[in-house]
N, C-alpha and C. Protein backbone atom coordinates (compact mmCIF):
# COMPACT_ATOMS: atom_id res chain seq x y z
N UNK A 1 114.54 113.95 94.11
CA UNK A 1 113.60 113.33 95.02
C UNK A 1 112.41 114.26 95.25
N UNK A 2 111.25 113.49 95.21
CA UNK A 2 109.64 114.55 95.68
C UNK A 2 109.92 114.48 97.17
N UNK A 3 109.62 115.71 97.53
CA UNK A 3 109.21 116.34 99.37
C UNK A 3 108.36 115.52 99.58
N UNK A 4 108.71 114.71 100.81
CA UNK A 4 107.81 113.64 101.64
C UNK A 4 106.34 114.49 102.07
N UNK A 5 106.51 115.94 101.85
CA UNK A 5 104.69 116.36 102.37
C UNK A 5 104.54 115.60 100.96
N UNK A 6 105.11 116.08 100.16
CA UNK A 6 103.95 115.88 98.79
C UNK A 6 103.92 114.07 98.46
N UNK A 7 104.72 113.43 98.97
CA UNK A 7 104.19 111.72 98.67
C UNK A 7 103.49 111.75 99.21
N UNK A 8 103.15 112.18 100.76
CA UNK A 8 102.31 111.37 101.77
C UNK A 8 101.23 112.44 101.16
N UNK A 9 101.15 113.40 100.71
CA UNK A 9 99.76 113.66 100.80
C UNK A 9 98.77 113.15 99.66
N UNK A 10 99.81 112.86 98.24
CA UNK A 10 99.58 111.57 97.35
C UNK A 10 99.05 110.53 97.29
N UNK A 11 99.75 110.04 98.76
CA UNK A 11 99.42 108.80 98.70
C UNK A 11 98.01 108.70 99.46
N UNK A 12 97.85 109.98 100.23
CA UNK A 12 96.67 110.02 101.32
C UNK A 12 95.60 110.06 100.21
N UNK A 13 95.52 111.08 99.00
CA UNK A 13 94.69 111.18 98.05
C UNK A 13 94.29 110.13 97.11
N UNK A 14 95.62 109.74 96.54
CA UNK A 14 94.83 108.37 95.86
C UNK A 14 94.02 107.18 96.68
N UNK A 15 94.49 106.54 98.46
CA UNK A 15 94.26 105.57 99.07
C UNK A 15 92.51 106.55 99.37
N UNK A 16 92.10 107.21 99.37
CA UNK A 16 90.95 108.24 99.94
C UNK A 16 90.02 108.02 98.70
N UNK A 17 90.56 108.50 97.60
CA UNK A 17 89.40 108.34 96.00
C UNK A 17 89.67 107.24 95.48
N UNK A 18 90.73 106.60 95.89
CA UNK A 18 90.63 105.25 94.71
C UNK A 18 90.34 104.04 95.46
N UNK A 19 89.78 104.06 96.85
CA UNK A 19 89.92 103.31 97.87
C UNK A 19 91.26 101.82 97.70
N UNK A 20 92.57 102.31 97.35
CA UNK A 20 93.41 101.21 97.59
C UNK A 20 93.74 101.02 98.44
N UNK A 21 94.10 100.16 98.88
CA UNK A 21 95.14 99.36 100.01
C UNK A 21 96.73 99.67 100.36
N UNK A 22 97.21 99.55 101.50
CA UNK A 22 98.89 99.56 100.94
C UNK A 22 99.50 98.76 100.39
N UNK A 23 98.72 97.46 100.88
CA UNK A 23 99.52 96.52 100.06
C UNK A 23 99.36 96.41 98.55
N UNK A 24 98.35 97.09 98.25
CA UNK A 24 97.47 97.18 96.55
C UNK A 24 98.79 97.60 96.40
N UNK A 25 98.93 99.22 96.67
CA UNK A 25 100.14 100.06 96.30
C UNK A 25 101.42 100.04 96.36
N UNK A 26 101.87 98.96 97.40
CA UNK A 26 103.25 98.25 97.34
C UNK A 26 102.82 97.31 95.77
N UNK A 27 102.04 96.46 95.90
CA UNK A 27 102.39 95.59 94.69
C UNK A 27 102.75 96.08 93.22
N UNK A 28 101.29 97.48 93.30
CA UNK A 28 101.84 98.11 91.67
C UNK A 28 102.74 98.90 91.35
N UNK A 29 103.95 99.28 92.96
CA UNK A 29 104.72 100.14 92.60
C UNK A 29 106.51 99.22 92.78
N UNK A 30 105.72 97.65 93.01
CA UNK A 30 106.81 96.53 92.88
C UNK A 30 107.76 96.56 94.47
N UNK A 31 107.41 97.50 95.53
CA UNK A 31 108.01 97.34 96.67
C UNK A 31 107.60 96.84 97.75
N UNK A 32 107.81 96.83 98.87
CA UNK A 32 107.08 96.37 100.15
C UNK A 32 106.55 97.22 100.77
N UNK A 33 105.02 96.80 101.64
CA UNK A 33 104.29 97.49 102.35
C UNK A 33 105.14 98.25 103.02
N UNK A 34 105.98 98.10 103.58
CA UNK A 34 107.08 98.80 104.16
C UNK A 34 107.13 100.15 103.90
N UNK A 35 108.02 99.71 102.46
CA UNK A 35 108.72 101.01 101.90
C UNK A 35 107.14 102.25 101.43
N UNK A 36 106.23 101.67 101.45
CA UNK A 36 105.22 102.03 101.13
C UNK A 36 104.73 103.46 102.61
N UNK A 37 104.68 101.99 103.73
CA UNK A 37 104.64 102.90 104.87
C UNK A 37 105.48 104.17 105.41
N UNK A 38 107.04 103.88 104.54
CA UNK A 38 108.38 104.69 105.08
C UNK A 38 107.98 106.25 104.16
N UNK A 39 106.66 105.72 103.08
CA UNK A 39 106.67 106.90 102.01
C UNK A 39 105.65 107.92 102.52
N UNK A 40 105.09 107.06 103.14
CA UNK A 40 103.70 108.13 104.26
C UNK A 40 104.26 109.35 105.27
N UNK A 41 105.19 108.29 105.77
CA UNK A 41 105.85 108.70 106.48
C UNK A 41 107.16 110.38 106.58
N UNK A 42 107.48 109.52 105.29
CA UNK A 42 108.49 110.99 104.87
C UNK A 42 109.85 110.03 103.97
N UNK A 43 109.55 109.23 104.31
CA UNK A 43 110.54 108.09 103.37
C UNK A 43 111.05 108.83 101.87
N UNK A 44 112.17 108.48 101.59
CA UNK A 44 112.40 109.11 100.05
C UNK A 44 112.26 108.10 99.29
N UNK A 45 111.85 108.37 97.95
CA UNK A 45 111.40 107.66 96.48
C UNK A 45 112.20 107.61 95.78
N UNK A 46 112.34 106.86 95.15
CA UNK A 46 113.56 106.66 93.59
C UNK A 46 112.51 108.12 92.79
N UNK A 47 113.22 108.34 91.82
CA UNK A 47 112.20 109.02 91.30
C UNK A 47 111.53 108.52 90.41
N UNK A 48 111.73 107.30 89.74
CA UNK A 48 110.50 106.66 88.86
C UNK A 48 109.46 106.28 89.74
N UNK A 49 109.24 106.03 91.03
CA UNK A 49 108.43 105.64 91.90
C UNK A 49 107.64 107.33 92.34
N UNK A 50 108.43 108.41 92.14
CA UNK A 50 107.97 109.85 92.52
C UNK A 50 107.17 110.09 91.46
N UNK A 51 107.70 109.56 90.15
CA UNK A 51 106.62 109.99 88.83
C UNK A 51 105.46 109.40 88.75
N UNK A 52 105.78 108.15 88.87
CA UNK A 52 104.17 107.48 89.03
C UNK A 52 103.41 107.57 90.18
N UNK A 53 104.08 107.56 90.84
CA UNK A 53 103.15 108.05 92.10
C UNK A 53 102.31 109.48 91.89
N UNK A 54 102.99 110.34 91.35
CA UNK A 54 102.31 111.69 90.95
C UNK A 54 101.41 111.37 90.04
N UNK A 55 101.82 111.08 89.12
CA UNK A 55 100.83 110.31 88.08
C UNK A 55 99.60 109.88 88.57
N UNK A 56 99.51 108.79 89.65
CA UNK A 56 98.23 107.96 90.15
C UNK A 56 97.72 108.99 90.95
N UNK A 57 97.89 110.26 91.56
CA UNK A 57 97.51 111.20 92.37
C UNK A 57 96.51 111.76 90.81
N UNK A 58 97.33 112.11 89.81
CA UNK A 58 96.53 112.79 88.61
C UNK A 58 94.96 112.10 88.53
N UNK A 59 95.44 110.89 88.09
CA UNK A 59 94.30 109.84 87.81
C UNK A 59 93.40 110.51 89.31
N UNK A 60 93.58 110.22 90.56
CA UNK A 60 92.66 110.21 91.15
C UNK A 60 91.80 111.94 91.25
N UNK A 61 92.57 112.83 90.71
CA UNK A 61 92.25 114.07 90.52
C UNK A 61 91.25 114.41 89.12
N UNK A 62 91.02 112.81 88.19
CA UNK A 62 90.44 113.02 87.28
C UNK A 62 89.62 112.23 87.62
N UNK A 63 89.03 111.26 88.36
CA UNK A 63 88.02 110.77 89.18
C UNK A 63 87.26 111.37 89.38
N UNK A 64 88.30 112.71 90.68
CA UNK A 64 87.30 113.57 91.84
C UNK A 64 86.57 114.44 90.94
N UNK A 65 87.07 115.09 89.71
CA UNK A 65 86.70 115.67 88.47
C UNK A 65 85.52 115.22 88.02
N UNK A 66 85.18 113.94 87.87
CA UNK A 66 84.14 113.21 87.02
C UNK A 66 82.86 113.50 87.90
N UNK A 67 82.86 112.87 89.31
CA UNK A 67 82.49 112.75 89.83
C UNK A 67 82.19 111.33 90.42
N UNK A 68 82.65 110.40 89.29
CA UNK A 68 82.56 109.38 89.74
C UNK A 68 82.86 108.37 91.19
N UNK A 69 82.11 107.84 91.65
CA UNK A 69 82.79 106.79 92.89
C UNK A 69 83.71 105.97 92.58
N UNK A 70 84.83 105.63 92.64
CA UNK A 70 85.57 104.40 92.61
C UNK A 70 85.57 103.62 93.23
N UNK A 71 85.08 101.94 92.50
CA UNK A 71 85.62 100.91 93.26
C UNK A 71 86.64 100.33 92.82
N UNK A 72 87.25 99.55 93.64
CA UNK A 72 88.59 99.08 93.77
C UNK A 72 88.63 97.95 92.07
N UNK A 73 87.23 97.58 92.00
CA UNK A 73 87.88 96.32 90.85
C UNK A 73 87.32 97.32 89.45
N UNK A 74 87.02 98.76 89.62
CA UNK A 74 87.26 99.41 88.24
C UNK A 74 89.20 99.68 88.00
N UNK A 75 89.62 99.94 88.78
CA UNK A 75 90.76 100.00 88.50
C UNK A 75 91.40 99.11 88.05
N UNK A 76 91.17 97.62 88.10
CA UNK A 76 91.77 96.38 87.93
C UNK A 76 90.97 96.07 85.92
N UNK A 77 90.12 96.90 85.84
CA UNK A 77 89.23 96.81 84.89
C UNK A 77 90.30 96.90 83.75
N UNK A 78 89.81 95.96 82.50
CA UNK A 78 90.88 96.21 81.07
C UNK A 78 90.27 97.26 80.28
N UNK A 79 90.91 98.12 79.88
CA UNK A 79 90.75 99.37 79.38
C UNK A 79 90.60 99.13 77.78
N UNK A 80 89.91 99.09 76.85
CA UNK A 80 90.36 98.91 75.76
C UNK A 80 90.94 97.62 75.28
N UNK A 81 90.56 96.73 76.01
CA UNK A 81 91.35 95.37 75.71
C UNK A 81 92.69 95.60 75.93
N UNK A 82 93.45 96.31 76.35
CA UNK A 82 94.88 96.49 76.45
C UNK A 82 95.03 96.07 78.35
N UNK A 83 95.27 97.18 78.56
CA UNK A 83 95.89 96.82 80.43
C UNK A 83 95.13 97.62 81.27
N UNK A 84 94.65 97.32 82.33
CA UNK A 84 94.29 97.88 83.73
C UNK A 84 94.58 99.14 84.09
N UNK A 85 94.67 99.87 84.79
CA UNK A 85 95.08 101.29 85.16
C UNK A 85 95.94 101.00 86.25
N UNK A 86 95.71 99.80 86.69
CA UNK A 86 96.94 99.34 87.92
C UNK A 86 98.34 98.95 86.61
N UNK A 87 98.11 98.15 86.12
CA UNK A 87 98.61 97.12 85.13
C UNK A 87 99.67 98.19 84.81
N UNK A 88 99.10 99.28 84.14
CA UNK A 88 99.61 100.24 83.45
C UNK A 88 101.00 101.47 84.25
N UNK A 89 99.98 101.45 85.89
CA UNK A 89 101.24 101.94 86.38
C UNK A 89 102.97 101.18 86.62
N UNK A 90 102.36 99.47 87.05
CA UNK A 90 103.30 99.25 86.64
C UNK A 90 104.44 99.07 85.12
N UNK A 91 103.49 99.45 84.51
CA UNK A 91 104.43 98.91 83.04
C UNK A 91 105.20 100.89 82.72
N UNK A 92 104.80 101.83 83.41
CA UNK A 92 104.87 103.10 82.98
C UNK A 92 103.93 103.44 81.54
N UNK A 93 102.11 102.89 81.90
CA UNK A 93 102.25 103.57 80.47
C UNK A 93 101.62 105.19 80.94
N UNK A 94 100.87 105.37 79.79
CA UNK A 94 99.92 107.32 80.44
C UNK A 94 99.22 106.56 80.93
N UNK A 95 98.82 106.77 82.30
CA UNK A 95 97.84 106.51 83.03
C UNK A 95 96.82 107.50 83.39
N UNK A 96 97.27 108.48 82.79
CA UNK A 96 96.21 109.90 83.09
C UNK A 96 94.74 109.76 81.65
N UNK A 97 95.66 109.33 80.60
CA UNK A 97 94.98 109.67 79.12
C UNK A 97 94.08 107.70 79.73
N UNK A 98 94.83 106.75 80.20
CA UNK A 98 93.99 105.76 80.32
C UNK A 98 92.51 105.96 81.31
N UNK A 99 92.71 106.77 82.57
CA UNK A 99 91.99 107.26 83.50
C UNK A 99 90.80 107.97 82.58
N UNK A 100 91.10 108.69 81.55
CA UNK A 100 90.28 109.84 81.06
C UNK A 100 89.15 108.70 80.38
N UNK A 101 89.74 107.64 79.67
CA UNK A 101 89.23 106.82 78.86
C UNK A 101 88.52 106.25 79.79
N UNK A 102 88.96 105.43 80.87
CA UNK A 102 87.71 104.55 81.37
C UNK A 102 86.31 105.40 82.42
N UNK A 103 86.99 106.71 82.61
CA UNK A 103 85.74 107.45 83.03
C UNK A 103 84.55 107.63 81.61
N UNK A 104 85.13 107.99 80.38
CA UNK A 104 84.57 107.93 79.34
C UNK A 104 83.91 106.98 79.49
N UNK A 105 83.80 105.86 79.89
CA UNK A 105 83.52 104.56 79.51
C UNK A 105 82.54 104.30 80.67
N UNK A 106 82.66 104.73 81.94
CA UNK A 106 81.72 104.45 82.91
C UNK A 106 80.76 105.15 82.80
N UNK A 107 80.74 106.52 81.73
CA UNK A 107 79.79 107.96 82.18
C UNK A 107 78.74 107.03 80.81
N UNK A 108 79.29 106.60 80.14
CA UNK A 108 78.99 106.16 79.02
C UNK A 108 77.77 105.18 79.34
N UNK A 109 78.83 103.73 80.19
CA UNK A 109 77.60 102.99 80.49
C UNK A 109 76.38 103.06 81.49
N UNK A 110 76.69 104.39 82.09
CA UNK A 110 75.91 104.61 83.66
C UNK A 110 74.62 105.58 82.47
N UNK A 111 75.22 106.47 81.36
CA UNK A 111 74.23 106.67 81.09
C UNK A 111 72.74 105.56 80.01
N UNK A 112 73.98 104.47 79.62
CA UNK A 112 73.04 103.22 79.09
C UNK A 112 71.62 102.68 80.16
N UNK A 113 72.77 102.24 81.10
CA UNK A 113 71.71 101.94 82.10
C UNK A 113 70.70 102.36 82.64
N UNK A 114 70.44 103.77 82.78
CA UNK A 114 69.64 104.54 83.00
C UNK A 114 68.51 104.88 81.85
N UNK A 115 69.11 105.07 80.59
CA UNK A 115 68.14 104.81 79.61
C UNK A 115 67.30 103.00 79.74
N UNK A 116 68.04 102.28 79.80
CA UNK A 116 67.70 101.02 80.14
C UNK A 116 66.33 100.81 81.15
N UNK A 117 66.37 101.78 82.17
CA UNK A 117 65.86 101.67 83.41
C UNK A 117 64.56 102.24 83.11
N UNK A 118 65.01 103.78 82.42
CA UNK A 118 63.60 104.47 81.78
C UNK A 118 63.07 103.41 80.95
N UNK A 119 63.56 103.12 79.90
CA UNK A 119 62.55 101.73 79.20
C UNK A 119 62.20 101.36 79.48
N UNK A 120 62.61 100.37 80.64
CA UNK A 120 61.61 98.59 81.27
C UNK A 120 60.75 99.93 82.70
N UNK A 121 60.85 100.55 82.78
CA UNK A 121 60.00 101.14 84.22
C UNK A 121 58.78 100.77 84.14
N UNK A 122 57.24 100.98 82.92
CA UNK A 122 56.65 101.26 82.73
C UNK A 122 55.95 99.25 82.75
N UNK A 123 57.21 98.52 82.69
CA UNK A 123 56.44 97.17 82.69
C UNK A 123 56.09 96.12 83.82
N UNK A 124 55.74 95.57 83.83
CA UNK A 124 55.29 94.89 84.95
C UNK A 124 56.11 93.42 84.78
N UNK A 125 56.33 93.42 86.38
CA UNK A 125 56.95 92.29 86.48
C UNK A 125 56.44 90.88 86.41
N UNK A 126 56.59 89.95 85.96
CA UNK A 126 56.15 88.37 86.35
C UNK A 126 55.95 88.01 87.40
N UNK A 127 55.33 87.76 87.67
CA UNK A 127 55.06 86.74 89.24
C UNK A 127 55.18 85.01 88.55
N UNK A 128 56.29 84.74 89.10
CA UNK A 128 56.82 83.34 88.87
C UNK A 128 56.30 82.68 90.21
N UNK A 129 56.04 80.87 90.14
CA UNK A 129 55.63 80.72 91.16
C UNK A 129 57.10 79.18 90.90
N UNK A 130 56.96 78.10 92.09
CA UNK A 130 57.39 77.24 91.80
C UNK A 130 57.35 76.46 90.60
N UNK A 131 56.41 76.74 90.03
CA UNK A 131 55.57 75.58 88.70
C UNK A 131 56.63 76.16 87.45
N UNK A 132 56.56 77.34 87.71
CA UNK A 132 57.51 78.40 86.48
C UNK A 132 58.95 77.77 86.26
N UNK A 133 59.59 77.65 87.27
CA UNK A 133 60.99 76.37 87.08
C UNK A 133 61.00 74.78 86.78
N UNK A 134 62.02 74.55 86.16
CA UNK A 134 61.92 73.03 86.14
C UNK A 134 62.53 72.21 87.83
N UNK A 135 62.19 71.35 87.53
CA UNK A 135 62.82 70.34 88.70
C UNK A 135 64.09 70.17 88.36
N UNK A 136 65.31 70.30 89.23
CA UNK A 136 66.35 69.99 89.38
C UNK A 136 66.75 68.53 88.36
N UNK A 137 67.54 68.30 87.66
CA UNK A 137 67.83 67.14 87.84
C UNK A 137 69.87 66.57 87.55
N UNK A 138 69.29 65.18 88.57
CA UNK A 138 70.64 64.89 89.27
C UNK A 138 71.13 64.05 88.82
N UNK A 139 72.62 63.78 88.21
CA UNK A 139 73.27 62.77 87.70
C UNK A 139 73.55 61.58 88.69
């Protein structure tokens, strides 16, 4: 069994950087808000629930690493066409090597966008007026 300092302070870390919920974290760890609350608390863990739980502490330690912000529906995000980083804790896959990948993937597109941004800066916008749209039309 993991020492209840070290769940609750786990769980304090991932719910802090990954902004989840308890109930998020009851669902992907398949138990009840409850047992969730009993783990804050000092509650004991099966230990497949101690591994992944350590695990999702990693992930959020490779976040705080990036620097990235997390929102709640990157985590729900499909990685590779395969599974979620939630998805994944429940199925036991690496969720650390998946974490590494979709930061790859955000640093990636945050730096697209920004090239994106430098491009169009320099142009001027349209001034659309009503005339510029069509009229609605109704069946």
């Amino acid at each position: 069994m993991v020492p209840a300092s070290t769940s609750a302070s786990d769980i304090s870390h991932i719910r802090n950087v990954m902004k989840t919920s308890v109930s998020e974290l009851a669902r992907v760890f398949g138990v009840s808000r409850q047992a969730v609350h009993e783990w804050i608390k000092g509650g004991a863990l099966s230990p497949r629930n101690a591994r992944r739980l350590s695990e999702l502490a990693q992930v959020a330690d490779v976040f705080v690493k990036s620097g990235i912000e997390v929102a709640p529906q990157m985590l729900r995000r499909k990685i590779g066409g395969g599974h979620s980083l939630l998805e994944s804790v429940k199925e036991g896959g690496n969720i650390v090597e998946l974490a590494h990948t979709l930061v790859d993937t955000l640093a990636r597109e945050s730096q697209q966008r920004q090239h994106l941004t430098a491009r169009l800066a320099g142009r001027q916008k349209p001034t659309l007026t009503a005339n510029d749209f069509g009229t609605p039309h109704f069946d």
